[in-house]
PDB file of N, CA and C in Angstrom:
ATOM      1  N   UNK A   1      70.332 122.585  -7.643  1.00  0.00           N
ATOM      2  CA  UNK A   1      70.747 121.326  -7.047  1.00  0.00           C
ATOM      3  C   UNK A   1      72.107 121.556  -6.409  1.00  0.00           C
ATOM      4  N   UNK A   2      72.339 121.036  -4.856  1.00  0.00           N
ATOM      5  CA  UNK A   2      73.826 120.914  -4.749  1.00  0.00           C
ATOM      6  C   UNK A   2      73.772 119.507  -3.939  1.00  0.00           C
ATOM      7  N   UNK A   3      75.788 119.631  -3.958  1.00  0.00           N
ATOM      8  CA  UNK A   3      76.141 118.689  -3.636  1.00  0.00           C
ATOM      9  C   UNK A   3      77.069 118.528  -2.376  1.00  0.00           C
ATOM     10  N   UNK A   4      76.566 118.324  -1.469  1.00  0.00           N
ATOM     11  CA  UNK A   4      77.611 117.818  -0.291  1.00  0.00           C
ATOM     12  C   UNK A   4      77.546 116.339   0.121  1.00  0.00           C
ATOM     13  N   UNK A   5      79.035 115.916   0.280  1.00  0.00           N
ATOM     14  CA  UNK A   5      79.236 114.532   0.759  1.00  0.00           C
ATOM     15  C   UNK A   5      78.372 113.578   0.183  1.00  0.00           C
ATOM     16  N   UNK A   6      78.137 113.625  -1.276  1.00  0.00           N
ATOM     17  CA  UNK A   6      77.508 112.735  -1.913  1.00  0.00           C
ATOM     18  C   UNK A   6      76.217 112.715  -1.948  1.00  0.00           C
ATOM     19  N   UNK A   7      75.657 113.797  -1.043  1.00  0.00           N
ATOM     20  CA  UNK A   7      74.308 114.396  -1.134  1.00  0.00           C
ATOM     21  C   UNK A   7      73.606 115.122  -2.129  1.00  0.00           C
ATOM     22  N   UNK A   8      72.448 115.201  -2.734  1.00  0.00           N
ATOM     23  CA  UNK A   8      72.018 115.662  -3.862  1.00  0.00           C
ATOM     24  C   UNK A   8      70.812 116.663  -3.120  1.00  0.00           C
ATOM     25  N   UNK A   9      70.652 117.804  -3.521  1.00  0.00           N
ATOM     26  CA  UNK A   9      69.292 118.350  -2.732  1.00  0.00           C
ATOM     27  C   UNK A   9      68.590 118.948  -4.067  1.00  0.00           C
ATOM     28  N   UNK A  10      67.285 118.547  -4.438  1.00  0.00           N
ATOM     29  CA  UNK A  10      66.752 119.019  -5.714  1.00  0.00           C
ATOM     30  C   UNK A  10      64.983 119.004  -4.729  1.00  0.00           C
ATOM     31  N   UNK A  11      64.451 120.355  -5.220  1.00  0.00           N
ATOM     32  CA  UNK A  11      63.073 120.444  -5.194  1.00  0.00           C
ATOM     33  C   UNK A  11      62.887 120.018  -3.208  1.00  0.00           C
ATOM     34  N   UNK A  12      62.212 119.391  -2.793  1.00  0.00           N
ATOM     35  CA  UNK A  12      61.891 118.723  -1.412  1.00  0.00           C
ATOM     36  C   UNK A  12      62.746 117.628  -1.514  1.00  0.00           C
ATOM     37  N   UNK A  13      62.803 117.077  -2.130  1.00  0.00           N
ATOM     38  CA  UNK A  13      64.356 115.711  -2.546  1.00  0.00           C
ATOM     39  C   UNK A  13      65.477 116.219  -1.736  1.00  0.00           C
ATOM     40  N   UNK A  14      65.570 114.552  -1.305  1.00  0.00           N
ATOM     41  CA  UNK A  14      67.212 114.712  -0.962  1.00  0.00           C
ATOM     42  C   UNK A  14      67.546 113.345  -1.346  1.00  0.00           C
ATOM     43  N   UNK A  15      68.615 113.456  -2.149  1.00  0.00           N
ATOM     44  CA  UNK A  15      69.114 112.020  -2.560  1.00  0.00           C
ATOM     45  C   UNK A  15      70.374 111.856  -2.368  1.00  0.00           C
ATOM     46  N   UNK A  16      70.583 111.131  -1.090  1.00  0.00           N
ATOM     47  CA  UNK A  16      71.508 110.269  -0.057  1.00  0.00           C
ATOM     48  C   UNK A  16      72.385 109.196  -0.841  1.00  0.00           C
ATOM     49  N   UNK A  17      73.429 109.335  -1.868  1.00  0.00           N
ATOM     50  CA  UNK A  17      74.070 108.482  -2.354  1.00  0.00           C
ATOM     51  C   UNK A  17      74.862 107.273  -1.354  1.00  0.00           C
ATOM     52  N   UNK A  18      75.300 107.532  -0.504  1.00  0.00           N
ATOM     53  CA  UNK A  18      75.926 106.807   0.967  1.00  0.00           C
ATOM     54  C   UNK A  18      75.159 105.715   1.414  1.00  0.00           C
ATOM     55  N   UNK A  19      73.766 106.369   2.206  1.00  0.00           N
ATOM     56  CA  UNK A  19      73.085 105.487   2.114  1.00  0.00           C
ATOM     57  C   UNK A  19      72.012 104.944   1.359  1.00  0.00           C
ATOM     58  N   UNK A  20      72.055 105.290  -0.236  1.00  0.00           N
ATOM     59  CA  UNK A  20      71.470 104.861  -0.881  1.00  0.00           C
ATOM     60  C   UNK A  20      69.652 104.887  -0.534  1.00  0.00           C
ATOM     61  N   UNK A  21      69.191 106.161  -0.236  1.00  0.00           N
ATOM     62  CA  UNK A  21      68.001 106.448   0.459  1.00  0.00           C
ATOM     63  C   UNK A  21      67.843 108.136  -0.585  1.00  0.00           C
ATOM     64  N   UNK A  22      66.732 108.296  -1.240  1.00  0.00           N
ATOM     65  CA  UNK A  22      65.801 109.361  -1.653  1.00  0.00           C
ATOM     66  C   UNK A  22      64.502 109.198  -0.630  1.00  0.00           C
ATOM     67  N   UNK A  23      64.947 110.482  -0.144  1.00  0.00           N
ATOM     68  CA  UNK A  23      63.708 111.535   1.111  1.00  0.00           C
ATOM     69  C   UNK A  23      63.172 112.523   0.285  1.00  0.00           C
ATOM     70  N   UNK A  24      61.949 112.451   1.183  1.00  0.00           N
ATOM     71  CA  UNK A  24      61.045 113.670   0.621  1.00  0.00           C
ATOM     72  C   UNK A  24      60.521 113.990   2.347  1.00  0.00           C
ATOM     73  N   UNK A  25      61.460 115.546   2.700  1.00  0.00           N
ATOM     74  CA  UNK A  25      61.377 115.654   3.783  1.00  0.00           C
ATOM     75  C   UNK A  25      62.157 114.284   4.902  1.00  0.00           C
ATOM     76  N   UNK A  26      60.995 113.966   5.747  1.00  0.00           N
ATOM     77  CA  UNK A  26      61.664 112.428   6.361  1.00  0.00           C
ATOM     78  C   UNK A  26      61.286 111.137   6.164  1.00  0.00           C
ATOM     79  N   UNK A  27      60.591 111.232   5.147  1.00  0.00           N
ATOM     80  CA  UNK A  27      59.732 109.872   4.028  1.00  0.00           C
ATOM     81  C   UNK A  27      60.869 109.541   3.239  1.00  0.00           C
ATOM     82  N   UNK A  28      61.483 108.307   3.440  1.00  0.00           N
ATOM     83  CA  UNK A  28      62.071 107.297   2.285  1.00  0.00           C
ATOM     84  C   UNK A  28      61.217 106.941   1.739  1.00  0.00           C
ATOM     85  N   UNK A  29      61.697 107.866   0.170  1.00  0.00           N
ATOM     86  CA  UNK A  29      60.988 106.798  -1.021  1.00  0.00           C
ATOM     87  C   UNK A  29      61.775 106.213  -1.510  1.00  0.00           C
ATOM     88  N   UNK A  30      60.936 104.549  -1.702  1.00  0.00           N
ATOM     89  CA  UNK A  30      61.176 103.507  -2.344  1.00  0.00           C
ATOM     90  C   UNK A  30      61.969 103.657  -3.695  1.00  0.00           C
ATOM     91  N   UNK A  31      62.815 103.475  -4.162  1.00  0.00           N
ATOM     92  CA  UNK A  31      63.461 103.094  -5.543  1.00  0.00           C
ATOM     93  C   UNK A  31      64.723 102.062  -5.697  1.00  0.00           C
ATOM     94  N   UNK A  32      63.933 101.221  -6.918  1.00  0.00           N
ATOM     95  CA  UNK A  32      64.743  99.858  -7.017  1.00  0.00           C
ATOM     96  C   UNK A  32      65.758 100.178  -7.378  1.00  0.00           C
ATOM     97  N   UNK A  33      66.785  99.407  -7.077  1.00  0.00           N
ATOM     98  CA  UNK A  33      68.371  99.833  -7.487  1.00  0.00           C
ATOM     99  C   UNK A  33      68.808 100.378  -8.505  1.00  0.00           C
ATOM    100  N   UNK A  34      68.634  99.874  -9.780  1.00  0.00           N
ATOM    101  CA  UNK A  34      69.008 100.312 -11.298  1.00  0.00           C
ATOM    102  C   UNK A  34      68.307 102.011 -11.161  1.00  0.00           C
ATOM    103  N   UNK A  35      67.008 102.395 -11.039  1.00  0.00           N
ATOM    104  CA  UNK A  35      66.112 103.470 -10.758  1.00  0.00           C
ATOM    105  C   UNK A  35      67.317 104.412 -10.351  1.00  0.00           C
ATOM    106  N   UNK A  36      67.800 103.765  -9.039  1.00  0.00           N
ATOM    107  CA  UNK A  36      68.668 104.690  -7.936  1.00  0.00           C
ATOM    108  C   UNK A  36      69.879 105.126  -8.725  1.00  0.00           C
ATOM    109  N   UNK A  37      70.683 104.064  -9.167  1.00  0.00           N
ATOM    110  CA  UNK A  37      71.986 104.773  -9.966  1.00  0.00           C
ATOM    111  C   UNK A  37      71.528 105.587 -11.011  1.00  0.00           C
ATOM    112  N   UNK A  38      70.230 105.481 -11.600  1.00  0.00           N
ATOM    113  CA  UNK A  38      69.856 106.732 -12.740  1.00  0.00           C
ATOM    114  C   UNK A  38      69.925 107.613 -12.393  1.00  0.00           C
ATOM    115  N   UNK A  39      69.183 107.488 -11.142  1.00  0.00           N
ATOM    116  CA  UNK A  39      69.027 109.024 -10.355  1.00  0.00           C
ATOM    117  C   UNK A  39      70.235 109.516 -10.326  1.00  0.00           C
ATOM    118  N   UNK A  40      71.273 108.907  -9.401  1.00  0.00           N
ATOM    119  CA  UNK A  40      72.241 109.150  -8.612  1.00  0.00           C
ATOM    120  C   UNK A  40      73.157 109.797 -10.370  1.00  0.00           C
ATOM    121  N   UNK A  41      73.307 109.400 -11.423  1.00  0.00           N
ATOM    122  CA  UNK A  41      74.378 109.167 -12.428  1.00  0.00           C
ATOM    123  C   UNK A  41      73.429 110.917 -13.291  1.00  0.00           C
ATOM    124  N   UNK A  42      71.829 111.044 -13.001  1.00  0.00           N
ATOM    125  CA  UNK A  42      71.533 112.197 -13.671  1.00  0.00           C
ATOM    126  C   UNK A  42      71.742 113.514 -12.775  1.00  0.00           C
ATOM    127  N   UNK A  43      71.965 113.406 -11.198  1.00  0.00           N
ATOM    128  CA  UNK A  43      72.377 114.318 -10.450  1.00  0.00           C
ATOM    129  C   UNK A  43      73.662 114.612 -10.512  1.00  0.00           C
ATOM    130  N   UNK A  44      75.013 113.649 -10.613  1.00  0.00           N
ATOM    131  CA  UNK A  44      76.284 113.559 -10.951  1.00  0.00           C
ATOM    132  C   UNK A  44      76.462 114.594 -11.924  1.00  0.00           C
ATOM    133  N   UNK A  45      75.396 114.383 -13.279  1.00  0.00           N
ATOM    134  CA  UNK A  45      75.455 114.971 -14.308  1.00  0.00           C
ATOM    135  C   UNK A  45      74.653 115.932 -15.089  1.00  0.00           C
ATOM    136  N   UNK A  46      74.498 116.949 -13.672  1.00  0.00           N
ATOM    137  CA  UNK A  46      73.152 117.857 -13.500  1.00  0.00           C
ATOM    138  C   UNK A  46      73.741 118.987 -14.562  1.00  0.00           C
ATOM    139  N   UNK A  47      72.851 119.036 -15.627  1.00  0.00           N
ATOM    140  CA  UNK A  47      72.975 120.541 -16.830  1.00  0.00           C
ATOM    141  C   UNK A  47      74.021 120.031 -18.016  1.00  0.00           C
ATOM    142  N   UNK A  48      74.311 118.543 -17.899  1.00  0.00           N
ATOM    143  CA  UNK A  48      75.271 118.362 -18.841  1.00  0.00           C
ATOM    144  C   UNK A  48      74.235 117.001 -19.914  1.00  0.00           C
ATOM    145  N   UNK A  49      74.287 117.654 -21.163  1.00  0.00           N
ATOM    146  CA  UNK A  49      73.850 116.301 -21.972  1.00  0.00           C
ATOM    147  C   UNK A  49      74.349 114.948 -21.908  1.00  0.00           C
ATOM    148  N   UNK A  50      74.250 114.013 -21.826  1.00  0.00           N
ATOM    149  CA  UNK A  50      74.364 112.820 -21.576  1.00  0.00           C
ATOM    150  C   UNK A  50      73.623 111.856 -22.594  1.00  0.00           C
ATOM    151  N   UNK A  51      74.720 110.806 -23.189  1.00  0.00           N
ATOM    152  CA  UNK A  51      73.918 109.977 -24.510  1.00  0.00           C
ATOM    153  C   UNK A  51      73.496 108.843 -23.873  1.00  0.00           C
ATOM    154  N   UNK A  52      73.017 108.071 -24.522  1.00  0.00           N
ATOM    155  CA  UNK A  52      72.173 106.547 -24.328  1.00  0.00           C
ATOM    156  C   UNK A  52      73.455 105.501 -23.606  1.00  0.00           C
ATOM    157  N   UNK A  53      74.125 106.437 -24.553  1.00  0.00           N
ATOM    158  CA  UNK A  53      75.765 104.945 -24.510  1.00  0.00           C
ATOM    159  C   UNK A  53      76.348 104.939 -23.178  1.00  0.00           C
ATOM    160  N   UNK A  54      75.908 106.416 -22.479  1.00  0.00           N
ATOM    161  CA  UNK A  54      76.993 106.882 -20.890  1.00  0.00           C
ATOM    162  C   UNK A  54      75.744 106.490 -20.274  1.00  0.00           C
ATOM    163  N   UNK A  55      74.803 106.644 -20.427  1.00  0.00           N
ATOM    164  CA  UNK A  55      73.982 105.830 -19.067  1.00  0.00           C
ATOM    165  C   UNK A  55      74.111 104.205 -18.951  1.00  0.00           C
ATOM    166  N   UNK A  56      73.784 103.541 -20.515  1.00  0.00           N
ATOM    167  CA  UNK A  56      74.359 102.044 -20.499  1.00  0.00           C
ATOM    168  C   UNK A  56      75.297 101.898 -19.945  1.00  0.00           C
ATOM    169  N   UNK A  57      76.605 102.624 -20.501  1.00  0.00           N
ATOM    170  CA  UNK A  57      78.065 101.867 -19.946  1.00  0.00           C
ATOM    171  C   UNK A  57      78.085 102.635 -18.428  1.00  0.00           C
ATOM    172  N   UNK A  58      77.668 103.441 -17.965  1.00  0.00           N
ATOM    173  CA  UNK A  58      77.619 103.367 -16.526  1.00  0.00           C
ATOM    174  C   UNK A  58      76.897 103.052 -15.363  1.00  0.00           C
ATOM    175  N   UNK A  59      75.596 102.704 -15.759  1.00  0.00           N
ATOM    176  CA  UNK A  59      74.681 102.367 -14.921  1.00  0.00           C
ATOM    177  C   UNK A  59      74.916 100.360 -15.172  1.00  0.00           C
ATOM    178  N   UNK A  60      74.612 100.262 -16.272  1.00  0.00           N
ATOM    179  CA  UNK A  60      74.368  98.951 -16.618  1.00  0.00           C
ATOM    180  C   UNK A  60      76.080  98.472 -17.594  1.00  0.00           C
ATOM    181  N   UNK A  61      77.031  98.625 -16.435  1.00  0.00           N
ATOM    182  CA  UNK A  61      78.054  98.405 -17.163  1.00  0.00           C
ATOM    183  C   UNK A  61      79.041  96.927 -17.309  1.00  0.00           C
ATOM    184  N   UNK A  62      77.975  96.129 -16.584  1.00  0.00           N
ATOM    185  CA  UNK A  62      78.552  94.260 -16.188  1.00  0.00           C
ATOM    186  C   UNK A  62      77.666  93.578 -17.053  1.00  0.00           C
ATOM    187  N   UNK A  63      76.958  94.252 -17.676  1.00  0.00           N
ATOM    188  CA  UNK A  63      75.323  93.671 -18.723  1.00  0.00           C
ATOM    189  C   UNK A  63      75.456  94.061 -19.843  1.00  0.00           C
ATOM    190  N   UNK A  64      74.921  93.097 -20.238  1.00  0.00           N
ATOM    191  CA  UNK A  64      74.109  93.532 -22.023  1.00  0.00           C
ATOM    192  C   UNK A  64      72.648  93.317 -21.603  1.00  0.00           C
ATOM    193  N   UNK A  65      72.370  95.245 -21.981  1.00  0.00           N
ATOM    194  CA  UNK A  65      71.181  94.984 -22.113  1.00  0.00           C
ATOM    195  C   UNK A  65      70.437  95.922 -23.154  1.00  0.00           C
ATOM    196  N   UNK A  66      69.011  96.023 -23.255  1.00  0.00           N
ATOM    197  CA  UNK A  66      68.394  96.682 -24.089  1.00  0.00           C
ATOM    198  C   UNK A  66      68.086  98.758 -23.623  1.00  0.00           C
ATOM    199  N   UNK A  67      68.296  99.122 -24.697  1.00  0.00           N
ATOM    200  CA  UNK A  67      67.900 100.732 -24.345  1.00  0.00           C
ATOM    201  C   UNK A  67      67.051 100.598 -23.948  1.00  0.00           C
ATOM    202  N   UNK A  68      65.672  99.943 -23.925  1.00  0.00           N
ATOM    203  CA  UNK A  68      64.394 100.149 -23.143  1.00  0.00           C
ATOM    204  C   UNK A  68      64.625 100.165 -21.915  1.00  0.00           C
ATOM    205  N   UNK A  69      65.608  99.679 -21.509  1.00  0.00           N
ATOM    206  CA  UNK A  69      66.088  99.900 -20.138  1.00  0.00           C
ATOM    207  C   UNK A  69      65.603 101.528 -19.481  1.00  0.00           C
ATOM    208  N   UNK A  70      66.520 102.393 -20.190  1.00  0.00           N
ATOM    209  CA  UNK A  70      66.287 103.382 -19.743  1.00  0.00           C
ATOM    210  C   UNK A  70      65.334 104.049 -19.199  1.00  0.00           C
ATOM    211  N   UNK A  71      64.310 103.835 -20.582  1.00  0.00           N
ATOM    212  CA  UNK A  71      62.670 104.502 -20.015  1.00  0.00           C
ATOM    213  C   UNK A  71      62.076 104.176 -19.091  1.00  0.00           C
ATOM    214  N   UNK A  72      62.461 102.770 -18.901  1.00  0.00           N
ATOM    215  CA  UNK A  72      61.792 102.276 -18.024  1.00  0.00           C
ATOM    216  C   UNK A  72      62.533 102.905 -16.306  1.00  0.00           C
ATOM    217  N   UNK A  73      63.750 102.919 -16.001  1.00  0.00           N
ATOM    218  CA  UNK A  73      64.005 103.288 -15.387  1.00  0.00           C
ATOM    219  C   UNK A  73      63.226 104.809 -15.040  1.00  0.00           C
ATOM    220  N   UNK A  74      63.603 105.469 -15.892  1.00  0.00           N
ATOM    221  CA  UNK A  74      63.357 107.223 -15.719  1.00  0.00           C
ATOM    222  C   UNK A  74      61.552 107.381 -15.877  1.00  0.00           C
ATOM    223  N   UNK A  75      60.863 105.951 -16.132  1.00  0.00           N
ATOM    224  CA  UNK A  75      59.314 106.024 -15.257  1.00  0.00           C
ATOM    225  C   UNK A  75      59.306 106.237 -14.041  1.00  0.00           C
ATOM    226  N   UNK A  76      60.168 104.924 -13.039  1.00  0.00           N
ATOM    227  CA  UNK A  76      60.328 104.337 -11.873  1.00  0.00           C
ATOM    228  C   UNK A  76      60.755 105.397 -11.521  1.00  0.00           C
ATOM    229  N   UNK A  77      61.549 106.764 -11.665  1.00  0.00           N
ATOM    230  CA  UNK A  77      61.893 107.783 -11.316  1.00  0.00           C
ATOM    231  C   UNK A  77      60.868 108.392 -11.138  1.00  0.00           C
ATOM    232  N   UNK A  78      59.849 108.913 -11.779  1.00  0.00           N
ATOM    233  CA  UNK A  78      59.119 109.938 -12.312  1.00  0.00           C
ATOM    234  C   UNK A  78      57.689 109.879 -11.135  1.00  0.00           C
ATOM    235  N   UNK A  79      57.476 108.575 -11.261  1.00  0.00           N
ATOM    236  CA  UNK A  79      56.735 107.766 -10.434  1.00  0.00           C
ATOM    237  C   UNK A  79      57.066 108.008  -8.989  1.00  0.00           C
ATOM    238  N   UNK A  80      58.724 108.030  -8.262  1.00  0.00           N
ATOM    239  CA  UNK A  80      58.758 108.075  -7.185  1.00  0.00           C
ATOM    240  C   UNK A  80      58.703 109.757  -6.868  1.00  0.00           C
ATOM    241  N   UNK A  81      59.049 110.284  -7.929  1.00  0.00           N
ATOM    242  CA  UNK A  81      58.955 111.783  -7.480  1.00  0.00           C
ATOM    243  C   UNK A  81      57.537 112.448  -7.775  1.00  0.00           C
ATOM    244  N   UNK A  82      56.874 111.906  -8.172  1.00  0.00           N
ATOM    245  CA  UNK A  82      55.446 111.793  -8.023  1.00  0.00           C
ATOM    246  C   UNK A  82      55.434 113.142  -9.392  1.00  0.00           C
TER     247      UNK A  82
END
């Protein structure tokens, strides 16, 4: 994976933090916002462990919400990367 100008390049992926756009090639795929900062917060933090508590307090950090959060997110991921 690297990183230029907020750019992420993994596999055929390119994930466009700027404009908030994941390509596959020149296909925008769809991903709902919360989805996107997962992405964006597990590329940030590519090869480094990461707990439950740093994705809550940074993804979902104006909320109380439930850990199921997560999974559900990193479906909506899994799903867009087919």
């Amino acid at each position: 994976m690297s990183s230029d100008y907020n750019i992420y390049r993994f596999g055929d992926f390119i994930l466009d933090v700027e404009e908030e756009k994941l390509l596959q090639g020149d296909k925008v795929i769809p991903l709902e916002p919360k989805p996107f900062e997962t992405l964006v917060f597990f590329a940030q933090n590519a090869g480094k462990r990461v707990t439950k508590e740093e994705i809550l307090n940074t993804i979902w950090k104006d909320a109380f919400v439930e850990e199921n959060n997560i999974p559900i997110s990193i479906f909506k991921i899994r799903h867009a990367l087919g």
